[in-house]
C-alpha atoms as a PDB file:
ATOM      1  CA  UNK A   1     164.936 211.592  83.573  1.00  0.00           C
ATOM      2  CA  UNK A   2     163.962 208.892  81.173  1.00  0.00           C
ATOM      3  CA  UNK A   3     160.625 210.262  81.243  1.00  0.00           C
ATOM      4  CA  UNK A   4     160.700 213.415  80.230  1.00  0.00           C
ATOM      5  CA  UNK A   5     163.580 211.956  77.647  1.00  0.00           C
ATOM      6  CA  UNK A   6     160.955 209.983  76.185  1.00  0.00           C
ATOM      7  CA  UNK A   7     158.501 212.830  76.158  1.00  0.00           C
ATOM      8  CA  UNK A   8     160.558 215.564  74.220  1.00  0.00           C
ATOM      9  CA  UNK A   9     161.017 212.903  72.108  1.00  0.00           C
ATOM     10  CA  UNK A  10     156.948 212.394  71.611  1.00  0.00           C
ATOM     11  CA  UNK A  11     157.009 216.083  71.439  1.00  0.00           C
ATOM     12  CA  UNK A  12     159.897 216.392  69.314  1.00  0.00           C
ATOM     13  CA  UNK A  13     157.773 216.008  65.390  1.00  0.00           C
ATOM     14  CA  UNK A  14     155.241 218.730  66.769  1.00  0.00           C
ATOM     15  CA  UNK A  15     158.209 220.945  67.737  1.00  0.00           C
ATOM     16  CA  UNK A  16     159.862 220.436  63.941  1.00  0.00           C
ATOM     17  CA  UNK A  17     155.989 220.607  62.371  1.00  0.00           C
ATOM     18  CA  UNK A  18     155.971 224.063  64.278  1.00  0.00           C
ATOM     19  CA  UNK A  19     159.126 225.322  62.612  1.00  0.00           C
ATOM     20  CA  UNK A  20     157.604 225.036  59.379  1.00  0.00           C
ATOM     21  CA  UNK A  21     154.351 227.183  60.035  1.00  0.00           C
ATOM     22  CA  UNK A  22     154.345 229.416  57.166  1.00  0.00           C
ATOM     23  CA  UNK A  23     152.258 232.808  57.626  1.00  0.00           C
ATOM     24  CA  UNK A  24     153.033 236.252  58.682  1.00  0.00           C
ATOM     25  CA  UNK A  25     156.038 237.054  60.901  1.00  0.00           C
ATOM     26  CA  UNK A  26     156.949 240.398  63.096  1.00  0.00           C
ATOM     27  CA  UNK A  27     160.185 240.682  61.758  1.00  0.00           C
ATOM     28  CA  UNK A  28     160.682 239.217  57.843  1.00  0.00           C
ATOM     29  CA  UNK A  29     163.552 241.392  56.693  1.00  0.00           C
ATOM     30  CA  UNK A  30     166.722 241.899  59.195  1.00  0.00           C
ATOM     31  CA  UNK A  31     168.937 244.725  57.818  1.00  0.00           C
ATOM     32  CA  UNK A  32     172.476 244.814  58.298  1.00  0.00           C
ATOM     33  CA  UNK A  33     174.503 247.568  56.962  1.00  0.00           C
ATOM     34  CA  UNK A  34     171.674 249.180  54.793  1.00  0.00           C
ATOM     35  CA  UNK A  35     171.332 245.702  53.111  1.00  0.00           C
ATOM     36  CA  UNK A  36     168.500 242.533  53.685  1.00  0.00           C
ATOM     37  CA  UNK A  37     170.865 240.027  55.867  1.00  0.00           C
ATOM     38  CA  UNK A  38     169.636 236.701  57.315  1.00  0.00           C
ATOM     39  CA  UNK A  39     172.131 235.197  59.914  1.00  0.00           C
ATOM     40  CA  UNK A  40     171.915 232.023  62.103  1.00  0.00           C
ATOM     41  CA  UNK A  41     174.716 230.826  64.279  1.00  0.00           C
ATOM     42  CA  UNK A  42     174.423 227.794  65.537  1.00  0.00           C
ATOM     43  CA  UNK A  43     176.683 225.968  68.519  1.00  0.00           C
ATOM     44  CA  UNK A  44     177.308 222.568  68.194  1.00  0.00           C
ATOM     45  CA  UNK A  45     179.167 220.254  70.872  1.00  0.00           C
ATOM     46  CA  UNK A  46     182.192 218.003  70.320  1.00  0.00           C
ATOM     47  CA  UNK A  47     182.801 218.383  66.517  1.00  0.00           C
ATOM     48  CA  UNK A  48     186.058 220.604  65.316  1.00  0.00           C
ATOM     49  CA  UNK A  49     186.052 223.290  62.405  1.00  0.00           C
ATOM     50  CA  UNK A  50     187.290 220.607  60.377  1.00  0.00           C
ATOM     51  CA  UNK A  51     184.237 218.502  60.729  1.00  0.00           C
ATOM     52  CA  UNK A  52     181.623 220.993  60.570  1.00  0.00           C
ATOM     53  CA  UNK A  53     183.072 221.874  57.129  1.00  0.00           C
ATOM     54  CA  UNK A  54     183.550 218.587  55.909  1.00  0.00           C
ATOM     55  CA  UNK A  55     179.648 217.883  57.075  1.00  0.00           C
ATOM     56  CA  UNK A  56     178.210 221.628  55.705  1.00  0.00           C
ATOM     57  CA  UNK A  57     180.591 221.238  52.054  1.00  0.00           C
ATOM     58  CA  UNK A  58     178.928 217.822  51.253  1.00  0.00           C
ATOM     59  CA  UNK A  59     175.548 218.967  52.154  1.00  0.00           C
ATOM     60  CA  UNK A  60     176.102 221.936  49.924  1.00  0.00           C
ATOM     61  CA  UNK A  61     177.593 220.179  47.227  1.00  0.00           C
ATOM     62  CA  UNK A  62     174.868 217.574  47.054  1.00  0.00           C
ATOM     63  CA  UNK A  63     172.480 220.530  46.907  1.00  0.00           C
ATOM     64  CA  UNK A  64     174.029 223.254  44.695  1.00  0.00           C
ATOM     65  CA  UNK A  65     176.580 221.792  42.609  1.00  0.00           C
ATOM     66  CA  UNK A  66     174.430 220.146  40.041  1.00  0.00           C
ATOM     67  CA  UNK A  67     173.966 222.766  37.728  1.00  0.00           C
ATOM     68  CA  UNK A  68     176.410 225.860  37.528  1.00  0.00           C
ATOM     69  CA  UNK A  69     173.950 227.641  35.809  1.00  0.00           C
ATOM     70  CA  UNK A  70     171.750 227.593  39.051  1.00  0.00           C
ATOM     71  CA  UNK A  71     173.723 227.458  41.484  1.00  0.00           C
ATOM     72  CA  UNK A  72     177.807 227.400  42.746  1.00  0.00           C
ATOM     73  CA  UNK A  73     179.625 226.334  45.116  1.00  0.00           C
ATOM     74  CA  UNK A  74     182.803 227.581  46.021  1.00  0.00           C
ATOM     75  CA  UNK A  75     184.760 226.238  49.623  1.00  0.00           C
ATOM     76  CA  UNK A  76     188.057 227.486  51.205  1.00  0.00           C
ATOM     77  CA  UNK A  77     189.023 224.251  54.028  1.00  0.00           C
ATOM     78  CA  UNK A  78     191.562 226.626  55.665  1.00  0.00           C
ATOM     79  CA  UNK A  79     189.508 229.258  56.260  1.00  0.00           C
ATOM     80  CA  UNK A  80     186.413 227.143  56.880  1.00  0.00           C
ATOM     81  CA  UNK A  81     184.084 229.041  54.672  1.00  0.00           C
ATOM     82  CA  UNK A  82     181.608 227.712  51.845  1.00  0.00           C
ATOM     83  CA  UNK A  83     180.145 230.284  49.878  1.00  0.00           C
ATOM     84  CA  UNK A  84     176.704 229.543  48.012  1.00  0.00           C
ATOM     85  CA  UNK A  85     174.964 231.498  45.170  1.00  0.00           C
ATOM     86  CA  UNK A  86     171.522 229.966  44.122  1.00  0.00           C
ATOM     87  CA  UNK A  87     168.714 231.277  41.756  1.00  0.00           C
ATOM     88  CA  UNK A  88     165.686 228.532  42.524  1.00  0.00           C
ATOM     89  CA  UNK A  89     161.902 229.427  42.177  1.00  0.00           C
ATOM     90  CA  UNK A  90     160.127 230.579  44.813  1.00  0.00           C
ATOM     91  CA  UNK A  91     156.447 230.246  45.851  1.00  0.00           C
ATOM     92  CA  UNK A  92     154.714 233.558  47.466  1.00  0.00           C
ATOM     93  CA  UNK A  93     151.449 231.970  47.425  1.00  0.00           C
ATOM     94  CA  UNK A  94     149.217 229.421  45.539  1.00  0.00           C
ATOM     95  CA  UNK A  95     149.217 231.079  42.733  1.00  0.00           C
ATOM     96  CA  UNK A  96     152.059 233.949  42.288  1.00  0.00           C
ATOM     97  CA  UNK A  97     155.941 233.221  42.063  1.00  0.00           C
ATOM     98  CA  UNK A  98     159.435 234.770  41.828  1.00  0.00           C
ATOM     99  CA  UNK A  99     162.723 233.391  41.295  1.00  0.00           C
ATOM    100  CA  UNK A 100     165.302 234.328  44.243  1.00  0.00           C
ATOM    101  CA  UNK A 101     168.822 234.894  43.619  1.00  0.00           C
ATOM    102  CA  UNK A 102     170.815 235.070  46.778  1.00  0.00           C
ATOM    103  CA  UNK A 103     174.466 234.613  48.023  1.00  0.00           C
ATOM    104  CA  UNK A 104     174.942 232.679  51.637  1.00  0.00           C
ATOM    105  CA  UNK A 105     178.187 232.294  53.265  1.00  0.00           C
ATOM    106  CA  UNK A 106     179.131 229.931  55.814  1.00  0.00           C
ATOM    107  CA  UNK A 107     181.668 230.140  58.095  1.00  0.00           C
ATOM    108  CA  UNK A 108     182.521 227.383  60.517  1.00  0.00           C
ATOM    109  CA  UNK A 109     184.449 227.338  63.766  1.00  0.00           C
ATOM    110  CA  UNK A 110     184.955 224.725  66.331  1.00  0.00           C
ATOM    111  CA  UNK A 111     181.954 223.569  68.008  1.00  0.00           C
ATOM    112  CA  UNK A 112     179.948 226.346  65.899  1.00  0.00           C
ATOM    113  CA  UNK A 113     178.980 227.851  62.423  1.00  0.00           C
ATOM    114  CA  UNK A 114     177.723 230.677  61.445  1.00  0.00           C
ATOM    115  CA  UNK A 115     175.309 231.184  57.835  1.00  0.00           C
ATOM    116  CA  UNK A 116     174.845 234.149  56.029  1.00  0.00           C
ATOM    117  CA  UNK A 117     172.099 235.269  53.581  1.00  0.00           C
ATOM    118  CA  UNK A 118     172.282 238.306  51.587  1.00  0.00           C
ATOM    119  CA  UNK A 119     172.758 239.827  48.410  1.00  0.00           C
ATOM    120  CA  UNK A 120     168.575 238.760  47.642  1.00  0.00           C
ATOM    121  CA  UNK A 121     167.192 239.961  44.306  1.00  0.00           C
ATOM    122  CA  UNK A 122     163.701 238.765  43.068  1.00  0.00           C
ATOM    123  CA  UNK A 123     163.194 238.258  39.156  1.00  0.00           C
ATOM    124  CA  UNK A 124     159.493 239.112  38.950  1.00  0.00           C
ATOM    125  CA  UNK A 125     156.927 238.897  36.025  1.00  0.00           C
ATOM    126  CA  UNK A 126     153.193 239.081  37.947  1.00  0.00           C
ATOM    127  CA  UNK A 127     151.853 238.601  34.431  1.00  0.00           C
ATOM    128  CA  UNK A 128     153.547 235.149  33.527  1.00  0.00           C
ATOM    129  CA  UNK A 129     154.763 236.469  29.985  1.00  0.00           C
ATOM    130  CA  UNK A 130     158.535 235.442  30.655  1.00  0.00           C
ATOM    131  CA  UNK A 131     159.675 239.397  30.985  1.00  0.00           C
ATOM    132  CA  UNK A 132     160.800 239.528  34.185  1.00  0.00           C
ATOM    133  CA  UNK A 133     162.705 242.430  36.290  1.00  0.00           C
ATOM    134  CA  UNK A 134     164.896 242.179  38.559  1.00  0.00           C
ATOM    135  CA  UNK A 135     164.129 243.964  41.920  1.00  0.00           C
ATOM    136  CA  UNK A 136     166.655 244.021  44.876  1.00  0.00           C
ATOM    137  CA  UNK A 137     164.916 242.935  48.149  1.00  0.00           C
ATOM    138  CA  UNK A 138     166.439 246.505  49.871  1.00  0.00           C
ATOM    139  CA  UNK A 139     163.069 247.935  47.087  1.00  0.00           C
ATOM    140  CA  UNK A 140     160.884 245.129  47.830  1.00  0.00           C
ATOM    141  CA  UNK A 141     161.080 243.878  51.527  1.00  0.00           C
ATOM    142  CA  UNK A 142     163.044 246.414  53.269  1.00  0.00           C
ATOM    143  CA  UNK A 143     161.436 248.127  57.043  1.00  0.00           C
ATOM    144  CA  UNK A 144     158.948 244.738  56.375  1.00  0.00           C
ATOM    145  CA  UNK A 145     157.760 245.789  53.114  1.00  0.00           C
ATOM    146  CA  UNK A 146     157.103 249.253  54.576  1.00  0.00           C
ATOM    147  CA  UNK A 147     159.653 250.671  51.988  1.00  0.00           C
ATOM    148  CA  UNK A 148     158.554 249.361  48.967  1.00  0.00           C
ATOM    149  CA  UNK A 149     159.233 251.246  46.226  1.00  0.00           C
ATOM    150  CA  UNK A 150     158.356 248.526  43.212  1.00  0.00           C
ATOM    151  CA  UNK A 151     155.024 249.678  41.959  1.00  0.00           C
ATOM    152  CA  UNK A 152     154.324 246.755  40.447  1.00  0.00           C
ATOM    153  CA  UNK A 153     154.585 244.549  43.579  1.00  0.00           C
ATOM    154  CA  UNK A 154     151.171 245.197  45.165  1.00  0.00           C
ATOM    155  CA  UNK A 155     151.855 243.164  48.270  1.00  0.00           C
ATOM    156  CA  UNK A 156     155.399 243.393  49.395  1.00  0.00           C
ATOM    157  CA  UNK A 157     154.587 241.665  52.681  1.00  0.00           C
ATOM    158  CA  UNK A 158     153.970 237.882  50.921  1.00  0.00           C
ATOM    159  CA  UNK A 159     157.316 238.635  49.403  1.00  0.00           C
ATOM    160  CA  UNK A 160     159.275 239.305  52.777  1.00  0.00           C
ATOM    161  CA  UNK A 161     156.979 236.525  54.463  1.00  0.00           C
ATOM    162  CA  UNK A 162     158.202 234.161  51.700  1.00  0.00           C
ATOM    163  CA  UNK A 163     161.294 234.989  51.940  1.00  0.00           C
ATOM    164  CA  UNK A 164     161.895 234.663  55.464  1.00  0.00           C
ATOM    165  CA  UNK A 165     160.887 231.057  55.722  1.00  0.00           C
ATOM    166  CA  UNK A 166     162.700 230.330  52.143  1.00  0.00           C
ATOM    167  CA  UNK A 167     166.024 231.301  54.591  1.00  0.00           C
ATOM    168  CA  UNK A 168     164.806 229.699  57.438  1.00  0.00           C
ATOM    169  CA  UNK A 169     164.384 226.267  55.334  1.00  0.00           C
ATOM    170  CA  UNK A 170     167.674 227.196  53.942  1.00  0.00           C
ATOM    171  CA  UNK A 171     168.676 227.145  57.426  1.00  0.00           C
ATOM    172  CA  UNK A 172     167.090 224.177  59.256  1.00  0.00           C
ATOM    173  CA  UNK A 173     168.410 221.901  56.145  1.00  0.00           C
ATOM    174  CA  UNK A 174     172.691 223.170  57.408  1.00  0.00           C
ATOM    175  CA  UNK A 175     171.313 222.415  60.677  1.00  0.00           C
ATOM    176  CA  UNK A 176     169.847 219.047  59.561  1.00  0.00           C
ATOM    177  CA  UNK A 177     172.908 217.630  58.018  1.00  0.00           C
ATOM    178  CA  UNK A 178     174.828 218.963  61.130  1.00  0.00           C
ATOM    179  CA  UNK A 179     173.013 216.598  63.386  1.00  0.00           C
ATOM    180  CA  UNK A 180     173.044 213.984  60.750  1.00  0.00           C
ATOM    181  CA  UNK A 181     176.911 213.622  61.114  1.00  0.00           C
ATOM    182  CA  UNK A 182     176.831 213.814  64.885  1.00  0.00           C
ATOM    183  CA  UNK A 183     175.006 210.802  65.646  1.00  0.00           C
END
């Protein structure tokens, strides 16, 4: 048993350098309700509703409360939820950029949590001359970029690629500070 302990723990920074492969995937933009909706729930043992919020609020706080005119956080203890809304930069590739507005809710339960992320819109300006539009990712990234209906965005794939591990960053940092508190 200590064994194979000791090797998922060897194998444990490939496993986490895995996680953060960035490329194409099958499925960039789950739809729920008509809308582009990212959801992870996540069980985790021993730890009440209480705790999970206490962990997830400071971990949000620490990352989105330092400039309301980025970001806001807004947390309800007795219902457990912490809603975000962010607008940060985003990279599609080396060279082209968008900034990603987006709304995540988190709701926490004992021994679990649950994260939201919808309500994406993309401020766009492919020519760098600050007169960016604002595209909603239903027009952009919807069916996997199949349904793009933004002339102007010539490869709607690297924008539903990007954003999918964007959320899934988003994600594995909740998680993170999760497991922080629980050792």
């Amino acid at each position: 048993m200590k064994k194979l302990f000791f090797l998922l723990l060897i194998m444990f920074p490939a496993l986490a350098m895995a996680q953060g492969h960035k490329g194409e995937v099958d499925e960039c933009a789950p739809m729920k309700s008509g809308k582009v909706c990212y959801r992870d729930t996540v069980h985790v043992n021993d730890m009440s509703q209480d705790q999970i919020f206490e962990v997830i609020n400071q971990w949000a706080k620490k990352s989105y409360a330092k400039d309301v005119f980025l970001s806001n956080v807004n947390s309800k203890k007795s219902k457990g939820t912490i809603n975000v809304s962010s607008k940060v930069e985003m990279l599609l590739n080396d060279t082209d950029k968008t900034i990603i507005k987006y709304k995540m809710k988190i709701s926490c339960h004992d021994n679990s949590y649950s994260a939201e992320v919808s309500n994406i819109v993309y401020q766009y300006d492919p020519l760098n001359n600050k007169k960016f539009k604002t595209y909603s990712a239903e027009s952009v990234i919807a069916n996997n970029g199949k349904n793009n209906t933004v002339a102007l965005i010539k490869d709607p794939k690297l924008f539903c690629n990007a954003t999918f591990f964007f959320v899934e960053n988003l994600f594995a940092d909740i998680l993170d500070a999760v497991n922080d508190a629980e050792l």
